[in-house]
PDB file of N, CA and C in Angstrom:
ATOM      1  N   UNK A   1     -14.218  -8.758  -0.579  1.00  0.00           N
ATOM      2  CA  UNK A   1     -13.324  -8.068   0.333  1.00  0.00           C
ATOM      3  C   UNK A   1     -13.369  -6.589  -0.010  1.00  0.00           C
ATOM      4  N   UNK A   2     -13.322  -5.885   1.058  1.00  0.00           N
ATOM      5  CA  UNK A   2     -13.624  -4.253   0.705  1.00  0.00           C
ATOM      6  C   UNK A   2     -12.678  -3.783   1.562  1.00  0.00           C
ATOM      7  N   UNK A   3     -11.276  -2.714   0.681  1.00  0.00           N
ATOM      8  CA  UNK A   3     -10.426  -2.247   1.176  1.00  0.00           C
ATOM      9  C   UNK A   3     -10.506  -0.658   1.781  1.00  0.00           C
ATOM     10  N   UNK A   4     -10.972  -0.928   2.783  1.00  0.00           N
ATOM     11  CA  UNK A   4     -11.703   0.088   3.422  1.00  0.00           C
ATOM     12  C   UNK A   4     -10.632   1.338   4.418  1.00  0.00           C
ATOM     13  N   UNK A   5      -8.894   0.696   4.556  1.00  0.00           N
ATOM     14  CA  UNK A   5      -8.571   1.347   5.680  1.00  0.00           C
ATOM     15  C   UNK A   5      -8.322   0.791   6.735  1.00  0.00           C
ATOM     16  N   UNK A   6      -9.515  -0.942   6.715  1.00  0.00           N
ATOM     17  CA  UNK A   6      -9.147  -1.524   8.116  1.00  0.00           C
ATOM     18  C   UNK A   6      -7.666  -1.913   8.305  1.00  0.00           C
ATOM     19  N   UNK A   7      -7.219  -2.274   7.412  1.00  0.00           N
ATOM     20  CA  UNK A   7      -5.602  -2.790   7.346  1.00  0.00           C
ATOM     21  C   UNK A   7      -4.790  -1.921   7.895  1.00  0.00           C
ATOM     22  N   UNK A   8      -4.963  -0.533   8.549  1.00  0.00           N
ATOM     23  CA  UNK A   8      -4.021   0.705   9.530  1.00  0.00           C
ATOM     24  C   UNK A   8      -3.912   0.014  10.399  1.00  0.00           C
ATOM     25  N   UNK A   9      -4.654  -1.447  11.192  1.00  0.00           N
ATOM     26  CA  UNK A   9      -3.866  -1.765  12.324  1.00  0.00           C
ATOM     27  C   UNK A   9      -3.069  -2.771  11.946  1.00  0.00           C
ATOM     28  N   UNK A  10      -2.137  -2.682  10.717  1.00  0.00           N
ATOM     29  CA  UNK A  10      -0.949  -3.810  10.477  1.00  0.00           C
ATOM     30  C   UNK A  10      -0.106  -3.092   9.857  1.00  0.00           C
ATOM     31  N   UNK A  11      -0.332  -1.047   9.850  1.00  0.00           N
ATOM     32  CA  UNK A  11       0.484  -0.292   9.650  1.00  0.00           C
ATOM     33  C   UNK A  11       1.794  -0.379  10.531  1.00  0.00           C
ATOM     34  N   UNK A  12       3.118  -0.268   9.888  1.00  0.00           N
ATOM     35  CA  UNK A  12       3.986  -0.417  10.804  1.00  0.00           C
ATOM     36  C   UNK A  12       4.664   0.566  11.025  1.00  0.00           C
ATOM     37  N   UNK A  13       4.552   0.566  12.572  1.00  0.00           N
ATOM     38  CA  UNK A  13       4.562   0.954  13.780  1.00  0.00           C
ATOM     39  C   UNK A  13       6.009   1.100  14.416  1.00  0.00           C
ATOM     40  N   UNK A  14       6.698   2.275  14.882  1.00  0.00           N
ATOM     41  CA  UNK A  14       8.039   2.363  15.879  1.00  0.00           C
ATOM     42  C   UNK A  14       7.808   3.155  16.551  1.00  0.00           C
ATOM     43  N   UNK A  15       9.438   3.180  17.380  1.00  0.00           N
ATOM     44  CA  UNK A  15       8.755   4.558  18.389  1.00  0.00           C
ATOM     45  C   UNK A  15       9.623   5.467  17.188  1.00  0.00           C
ATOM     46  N   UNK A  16      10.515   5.396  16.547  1.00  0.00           N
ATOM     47  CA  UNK A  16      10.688   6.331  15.655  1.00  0.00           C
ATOM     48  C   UNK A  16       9.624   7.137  14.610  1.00  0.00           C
ATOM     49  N   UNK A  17       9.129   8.604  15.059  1.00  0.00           N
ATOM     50  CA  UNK A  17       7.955   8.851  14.464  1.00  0.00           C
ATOM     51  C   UNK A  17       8.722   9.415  13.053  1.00  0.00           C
ATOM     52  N   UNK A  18       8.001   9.483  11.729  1.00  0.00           N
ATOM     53  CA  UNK A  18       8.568   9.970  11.000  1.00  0.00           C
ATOM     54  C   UNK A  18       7.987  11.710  10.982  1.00  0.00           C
ATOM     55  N   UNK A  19       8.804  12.070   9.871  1.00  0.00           N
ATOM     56  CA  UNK A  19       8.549  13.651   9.404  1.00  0.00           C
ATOM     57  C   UNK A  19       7.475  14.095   9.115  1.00  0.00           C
ATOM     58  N   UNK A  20       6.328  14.853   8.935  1.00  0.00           N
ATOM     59  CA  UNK A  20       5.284  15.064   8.190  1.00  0.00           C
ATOM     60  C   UNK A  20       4.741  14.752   7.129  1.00  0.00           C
ATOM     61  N   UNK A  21       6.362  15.374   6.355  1.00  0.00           N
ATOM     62  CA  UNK A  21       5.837  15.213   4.742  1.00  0.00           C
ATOM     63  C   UNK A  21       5.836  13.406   4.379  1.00  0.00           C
ATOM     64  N   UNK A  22       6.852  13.218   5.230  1.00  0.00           N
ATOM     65  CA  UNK A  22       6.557  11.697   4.934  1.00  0.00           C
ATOM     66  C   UNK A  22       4.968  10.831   5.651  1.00  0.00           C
ATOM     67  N   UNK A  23       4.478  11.118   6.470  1.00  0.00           N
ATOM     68  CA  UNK A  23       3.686  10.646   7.105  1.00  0.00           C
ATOM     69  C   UNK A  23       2.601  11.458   5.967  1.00  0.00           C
ATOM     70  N   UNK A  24       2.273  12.653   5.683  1.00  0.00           N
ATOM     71  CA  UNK A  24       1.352  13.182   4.738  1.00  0.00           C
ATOM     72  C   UNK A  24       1.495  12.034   3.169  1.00  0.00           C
ATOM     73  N   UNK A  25       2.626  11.881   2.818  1.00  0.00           N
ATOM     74  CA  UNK A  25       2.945  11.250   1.643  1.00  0.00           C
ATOM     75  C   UNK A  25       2.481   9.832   1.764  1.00  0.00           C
ATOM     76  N   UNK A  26       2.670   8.914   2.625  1.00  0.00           N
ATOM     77  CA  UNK A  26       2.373   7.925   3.449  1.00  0.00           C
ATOM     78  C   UNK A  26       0.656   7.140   3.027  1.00  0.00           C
ATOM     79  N   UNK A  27      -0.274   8.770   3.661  1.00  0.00           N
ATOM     80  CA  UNK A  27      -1.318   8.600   3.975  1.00  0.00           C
ATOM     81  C   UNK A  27      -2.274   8.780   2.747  1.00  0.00           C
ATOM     82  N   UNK A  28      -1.451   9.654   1.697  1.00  0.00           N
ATOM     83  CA  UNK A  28      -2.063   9.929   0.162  1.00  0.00           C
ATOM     84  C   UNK A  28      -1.761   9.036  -0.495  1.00  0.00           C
ATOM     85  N   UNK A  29      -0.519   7.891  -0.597  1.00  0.00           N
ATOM     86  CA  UNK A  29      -0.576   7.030  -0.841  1.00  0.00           C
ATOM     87  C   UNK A  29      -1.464   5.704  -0.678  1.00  0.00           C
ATOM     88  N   UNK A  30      -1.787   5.265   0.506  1.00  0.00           N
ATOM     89  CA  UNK A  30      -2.211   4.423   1.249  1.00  0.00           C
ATOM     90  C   UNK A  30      -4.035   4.317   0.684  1.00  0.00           C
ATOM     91  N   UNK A  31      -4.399   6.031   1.126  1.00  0.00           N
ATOM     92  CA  UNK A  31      -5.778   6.374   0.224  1.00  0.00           C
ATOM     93  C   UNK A  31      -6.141   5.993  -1.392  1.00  0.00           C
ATOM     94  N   UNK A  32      -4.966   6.207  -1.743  1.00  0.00           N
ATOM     95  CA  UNK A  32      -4.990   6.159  -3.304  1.00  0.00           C
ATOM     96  C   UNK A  32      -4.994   4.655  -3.708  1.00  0.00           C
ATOM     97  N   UNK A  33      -3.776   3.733  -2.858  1.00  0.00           N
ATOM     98  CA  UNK A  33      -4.228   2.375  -2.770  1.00  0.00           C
ATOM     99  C   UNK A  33      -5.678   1.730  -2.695  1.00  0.00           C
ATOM    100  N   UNK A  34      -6.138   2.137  -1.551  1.00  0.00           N
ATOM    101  CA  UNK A  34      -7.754   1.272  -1.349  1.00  0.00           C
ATOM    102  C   UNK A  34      -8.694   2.161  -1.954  1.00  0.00           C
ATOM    103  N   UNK A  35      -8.410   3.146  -2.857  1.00  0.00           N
ATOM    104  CA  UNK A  35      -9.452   3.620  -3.633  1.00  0.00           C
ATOM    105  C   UNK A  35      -9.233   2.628  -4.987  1.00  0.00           C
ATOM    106  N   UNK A  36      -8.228   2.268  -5.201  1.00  0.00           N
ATOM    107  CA  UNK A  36      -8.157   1.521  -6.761  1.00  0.00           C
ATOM    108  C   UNK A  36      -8.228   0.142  -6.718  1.00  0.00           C
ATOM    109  N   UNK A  37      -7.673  -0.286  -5.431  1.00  0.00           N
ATOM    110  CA  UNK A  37      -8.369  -1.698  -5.092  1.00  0.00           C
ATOM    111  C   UNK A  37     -10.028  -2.001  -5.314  1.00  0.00           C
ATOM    112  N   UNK A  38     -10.187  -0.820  -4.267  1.00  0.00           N
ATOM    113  CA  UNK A  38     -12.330  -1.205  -3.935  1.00  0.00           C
ATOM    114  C   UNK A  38     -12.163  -0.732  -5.785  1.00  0.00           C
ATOM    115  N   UNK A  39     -11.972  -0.084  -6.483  1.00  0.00           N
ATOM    116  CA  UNK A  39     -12.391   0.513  -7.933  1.00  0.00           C
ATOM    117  C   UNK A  39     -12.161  -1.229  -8.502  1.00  0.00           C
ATOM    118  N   UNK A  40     -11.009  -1.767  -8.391  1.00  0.00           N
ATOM    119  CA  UNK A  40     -11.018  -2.773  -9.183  1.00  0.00           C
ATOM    120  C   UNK A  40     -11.752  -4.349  -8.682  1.00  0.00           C
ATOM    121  N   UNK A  41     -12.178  -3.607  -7.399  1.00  0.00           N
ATOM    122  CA  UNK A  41     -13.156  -5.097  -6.769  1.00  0.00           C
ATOM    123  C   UNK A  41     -14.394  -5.123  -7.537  1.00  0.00           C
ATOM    124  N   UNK A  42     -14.815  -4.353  -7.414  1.00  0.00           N
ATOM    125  CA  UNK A  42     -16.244  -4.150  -8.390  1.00  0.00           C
ATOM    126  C   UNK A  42     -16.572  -3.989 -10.090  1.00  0.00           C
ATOM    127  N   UNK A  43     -14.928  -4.182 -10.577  1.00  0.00           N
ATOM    128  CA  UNK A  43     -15.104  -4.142 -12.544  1.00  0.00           C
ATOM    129  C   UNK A  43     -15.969  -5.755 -12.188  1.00  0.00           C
ATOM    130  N   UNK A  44     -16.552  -6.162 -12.944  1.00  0.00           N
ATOM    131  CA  UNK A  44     -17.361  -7.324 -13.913  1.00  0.00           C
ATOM    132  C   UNK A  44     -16.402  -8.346 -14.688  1.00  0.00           C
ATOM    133  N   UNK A  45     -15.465  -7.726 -15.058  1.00  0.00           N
ATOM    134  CA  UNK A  45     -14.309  -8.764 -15.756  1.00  0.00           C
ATOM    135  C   UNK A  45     -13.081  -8.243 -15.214  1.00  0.00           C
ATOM    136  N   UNK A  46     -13.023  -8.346 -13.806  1.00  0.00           N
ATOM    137  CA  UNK A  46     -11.689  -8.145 -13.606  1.00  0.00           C
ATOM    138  C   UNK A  46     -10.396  -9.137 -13.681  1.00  0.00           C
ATOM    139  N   UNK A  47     -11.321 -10.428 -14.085  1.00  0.00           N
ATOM    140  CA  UNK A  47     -10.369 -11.965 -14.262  1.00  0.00           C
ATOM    141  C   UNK A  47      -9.672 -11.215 -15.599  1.00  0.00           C
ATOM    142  N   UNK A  48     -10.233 -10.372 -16.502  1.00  0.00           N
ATOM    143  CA  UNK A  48      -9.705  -9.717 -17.823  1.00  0.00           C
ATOM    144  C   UNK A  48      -8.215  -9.347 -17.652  1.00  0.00           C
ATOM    145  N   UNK A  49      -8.318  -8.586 -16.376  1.00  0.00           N
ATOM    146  CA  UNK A  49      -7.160  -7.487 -16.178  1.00  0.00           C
ATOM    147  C   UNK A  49      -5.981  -8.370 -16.666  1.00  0.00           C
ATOM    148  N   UNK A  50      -4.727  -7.406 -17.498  1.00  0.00           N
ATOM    149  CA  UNK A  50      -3.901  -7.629 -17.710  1.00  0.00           C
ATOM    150  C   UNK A  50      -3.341  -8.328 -16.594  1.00  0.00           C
ATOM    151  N   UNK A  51      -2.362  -9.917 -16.367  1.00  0.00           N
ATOM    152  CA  UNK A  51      -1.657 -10.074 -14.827  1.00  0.00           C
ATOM    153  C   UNK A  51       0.058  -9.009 -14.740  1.00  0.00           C
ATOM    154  N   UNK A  52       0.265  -8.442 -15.948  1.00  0.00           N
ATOM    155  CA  UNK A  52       1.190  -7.613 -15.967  1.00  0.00           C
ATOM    156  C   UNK A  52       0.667  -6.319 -14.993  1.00  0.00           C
ATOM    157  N   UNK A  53      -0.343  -6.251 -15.124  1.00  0.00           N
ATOM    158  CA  UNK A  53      -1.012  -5.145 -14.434  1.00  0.00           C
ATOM    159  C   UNK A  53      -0.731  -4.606 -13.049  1.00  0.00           C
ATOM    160  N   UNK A  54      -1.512  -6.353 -12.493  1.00  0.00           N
ATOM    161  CA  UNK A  54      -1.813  -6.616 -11.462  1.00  0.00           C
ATOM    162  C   UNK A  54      -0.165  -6.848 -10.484  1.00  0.00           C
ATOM    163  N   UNK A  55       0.801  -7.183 -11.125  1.00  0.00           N
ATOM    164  CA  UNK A  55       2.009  -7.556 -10.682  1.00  0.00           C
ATOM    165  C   UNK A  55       2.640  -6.191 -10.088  1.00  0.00           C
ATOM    166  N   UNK A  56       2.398  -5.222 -11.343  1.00  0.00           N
ATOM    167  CA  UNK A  56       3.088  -3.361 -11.232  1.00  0.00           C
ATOM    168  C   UNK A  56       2.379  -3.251 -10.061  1.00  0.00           C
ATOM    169  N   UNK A  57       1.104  -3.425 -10.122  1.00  0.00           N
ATOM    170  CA  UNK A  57       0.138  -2.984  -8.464  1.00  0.00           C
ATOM    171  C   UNK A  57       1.432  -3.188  -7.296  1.00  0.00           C
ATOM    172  N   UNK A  58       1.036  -4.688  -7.057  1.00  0.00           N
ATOM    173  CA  UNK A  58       1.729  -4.894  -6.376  1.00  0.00           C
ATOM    174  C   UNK A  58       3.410  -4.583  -6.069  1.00  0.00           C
ATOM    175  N   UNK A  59       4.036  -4.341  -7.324  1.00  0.00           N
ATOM    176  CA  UNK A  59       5.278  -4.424  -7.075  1.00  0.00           C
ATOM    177  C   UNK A  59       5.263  -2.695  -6.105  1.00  0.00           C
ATOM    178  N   UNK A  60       4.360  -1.381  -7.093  1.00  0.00           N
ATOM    179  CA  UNK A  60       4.066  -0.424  -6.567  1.00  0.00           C
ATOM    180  C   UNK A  60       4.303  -0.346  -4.858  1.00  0.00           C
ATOM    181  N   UNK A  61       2.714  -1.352  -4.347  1.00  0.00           N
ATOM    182  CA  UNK A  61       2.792  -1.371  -2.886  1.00  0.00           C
ATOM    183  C   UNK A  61       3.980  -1.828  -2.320  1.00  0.00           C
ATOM    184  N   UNK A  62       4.359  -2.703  -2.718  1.00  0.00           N
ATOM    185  CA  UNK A  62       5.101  -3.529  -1.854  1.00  0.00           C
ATOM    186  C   UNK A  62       6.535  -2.502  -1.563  1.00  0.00           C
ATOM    187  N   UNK A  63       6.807  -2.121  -2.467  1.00  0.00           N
ATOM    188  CA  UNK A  63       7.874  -1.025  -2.698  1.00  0.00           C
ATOM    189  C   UNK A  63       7.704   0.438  -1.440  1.00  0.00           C
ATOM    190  N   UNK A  64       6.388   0.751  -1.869  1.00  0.00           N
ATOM    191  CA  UNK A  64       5.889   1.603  -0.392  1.00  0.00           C
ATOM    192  C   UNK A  64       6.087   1.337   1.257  1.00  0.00           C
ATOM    193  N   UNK A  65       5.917  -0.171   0.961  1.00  0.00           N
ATOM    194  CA  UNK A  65       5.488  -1.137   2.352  1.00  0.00           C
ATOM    195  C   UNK A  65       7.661  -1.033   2.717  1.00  0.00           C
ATOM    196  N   UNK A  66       8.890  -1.485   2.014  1.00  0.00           N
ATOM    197  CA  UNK A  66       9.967  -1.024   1.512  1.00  0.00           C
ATOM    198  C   UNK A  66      10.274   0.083   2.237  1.00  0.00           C
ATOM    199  N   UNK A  67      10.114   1.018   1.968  1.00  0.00           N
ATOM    200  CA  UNK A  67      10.085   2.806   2.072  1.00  0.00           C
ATOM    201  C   UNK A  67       9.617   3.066   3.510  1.00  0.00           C
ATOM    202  N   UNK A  68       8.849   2.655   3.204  1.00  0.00           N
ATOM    203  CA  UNK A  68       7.883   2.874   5.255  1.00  0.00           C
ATOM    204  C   UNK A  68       9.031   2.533   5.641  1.00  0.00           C
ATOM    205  N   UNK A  69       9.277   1.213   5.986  1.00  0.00           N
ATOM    206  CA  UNK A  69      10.366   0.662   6.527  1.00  0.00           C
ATOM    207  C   UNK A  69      11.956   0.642   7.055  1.00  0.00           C
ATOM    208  N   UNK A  70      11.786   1.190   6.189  1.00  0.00           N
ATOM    209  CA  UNK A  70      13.611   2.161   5.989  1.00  0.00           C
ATOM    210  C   UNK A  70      13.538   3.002   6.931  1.00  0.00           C
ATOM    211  N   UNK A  71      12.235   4.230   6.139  1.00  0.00           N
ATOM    212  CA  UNK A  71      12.000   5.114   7.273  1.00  0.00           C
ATOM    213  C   UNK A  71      11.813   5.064   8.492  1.00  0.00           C
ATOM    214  N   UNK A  72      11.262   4.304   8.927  1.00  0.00           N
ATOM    215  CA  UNK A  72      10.819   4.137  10.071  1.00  0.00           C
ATOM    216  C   UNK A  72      12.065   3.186  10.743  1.00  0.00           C
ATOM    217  N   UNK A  73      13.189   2.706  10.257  1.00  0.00           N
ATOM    218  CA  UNK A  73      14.004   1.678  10.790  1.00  0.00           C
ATOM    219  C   UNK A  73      13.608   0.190  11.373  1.00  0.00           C
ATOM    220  N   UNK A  74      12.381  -0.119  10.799  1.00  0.00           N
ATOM    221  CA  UNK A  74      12.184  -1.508  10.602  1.00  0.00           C
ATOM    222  C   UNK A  74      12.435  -2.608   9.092  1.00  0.00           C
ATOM    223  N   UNK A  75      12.900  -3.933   9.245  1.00  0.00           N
ATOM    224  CA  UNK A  75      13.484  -4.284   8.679  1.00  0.00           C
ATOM    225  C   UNK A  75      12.276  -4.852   7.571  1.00  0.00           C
ATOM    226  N   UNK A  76      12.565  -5.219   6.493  1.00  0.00           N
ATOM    227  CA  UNK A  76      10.972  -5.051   5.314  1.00  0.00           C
ATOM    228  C   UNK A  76      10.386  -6.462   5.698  1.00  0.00           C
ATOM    229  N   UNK A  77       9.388  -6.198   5.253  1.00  0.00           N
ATOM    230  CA  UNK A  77       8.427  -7.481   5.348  1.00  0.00           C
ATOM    231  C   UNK A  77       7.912  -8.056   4.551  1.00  0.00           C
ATOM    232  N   UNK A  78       8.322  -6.833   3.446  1.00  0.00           N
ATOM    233  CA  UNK A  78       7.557  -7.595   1.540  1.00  0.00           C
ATOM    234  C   UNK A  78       8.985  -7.358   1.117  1.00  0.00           C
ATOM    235  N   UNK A  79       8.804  -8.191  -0.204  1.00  0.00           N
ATOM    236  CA  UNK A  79       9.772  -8.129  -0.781  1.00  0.00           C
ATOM    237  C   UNK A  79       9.625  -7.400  -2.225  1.00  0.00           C
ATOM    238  N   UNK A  80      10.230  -6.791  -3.076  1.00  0.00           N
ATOM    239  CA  UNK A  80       9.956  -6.161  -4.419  1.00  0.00           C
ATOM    240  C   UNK A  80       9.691  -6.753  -5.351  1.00  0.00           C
TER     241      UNK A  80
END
């Protein structure tokens, strides 16, 4: 699986647009996500990785996914 970006069409979406800095913040986030994903698709022993690791990842995103949400006045879809 290669986290390429395709996943912007399950970005969520209102007619409430947000602010810049949030939509700029948003998008440096989001980048920084599927750069460390694809980085950690391709380690050789990534079965190694700490699962403490892998949990912060996620708790990270999911927390973002959270935040969008608020902002945008939709109700969350992940949980923390």
């Amino acid at each position: 699986m290669n986290f390429n970006g395709k996943h912007e069409q399950n970005y969520i979406t209102s007619d409430k647009p947000m602010e810049p800095i949030f939509d700029k913040l948003w998008l440096y986030n989001d980048s920084a996500n599927i750069s460390l994903l694809n980085s950690l698709e391709q380690q050789q022993h990534i079965q190694e990785l700490p699962a403490k690791s892998l949990r912060l990842l996620s708790h990270i995103m999911n927390t973002q996914m959270v935040w969008l949400g608020r902002i945008r006045e939709i109700p969350a879809s992940v949980g923390v």
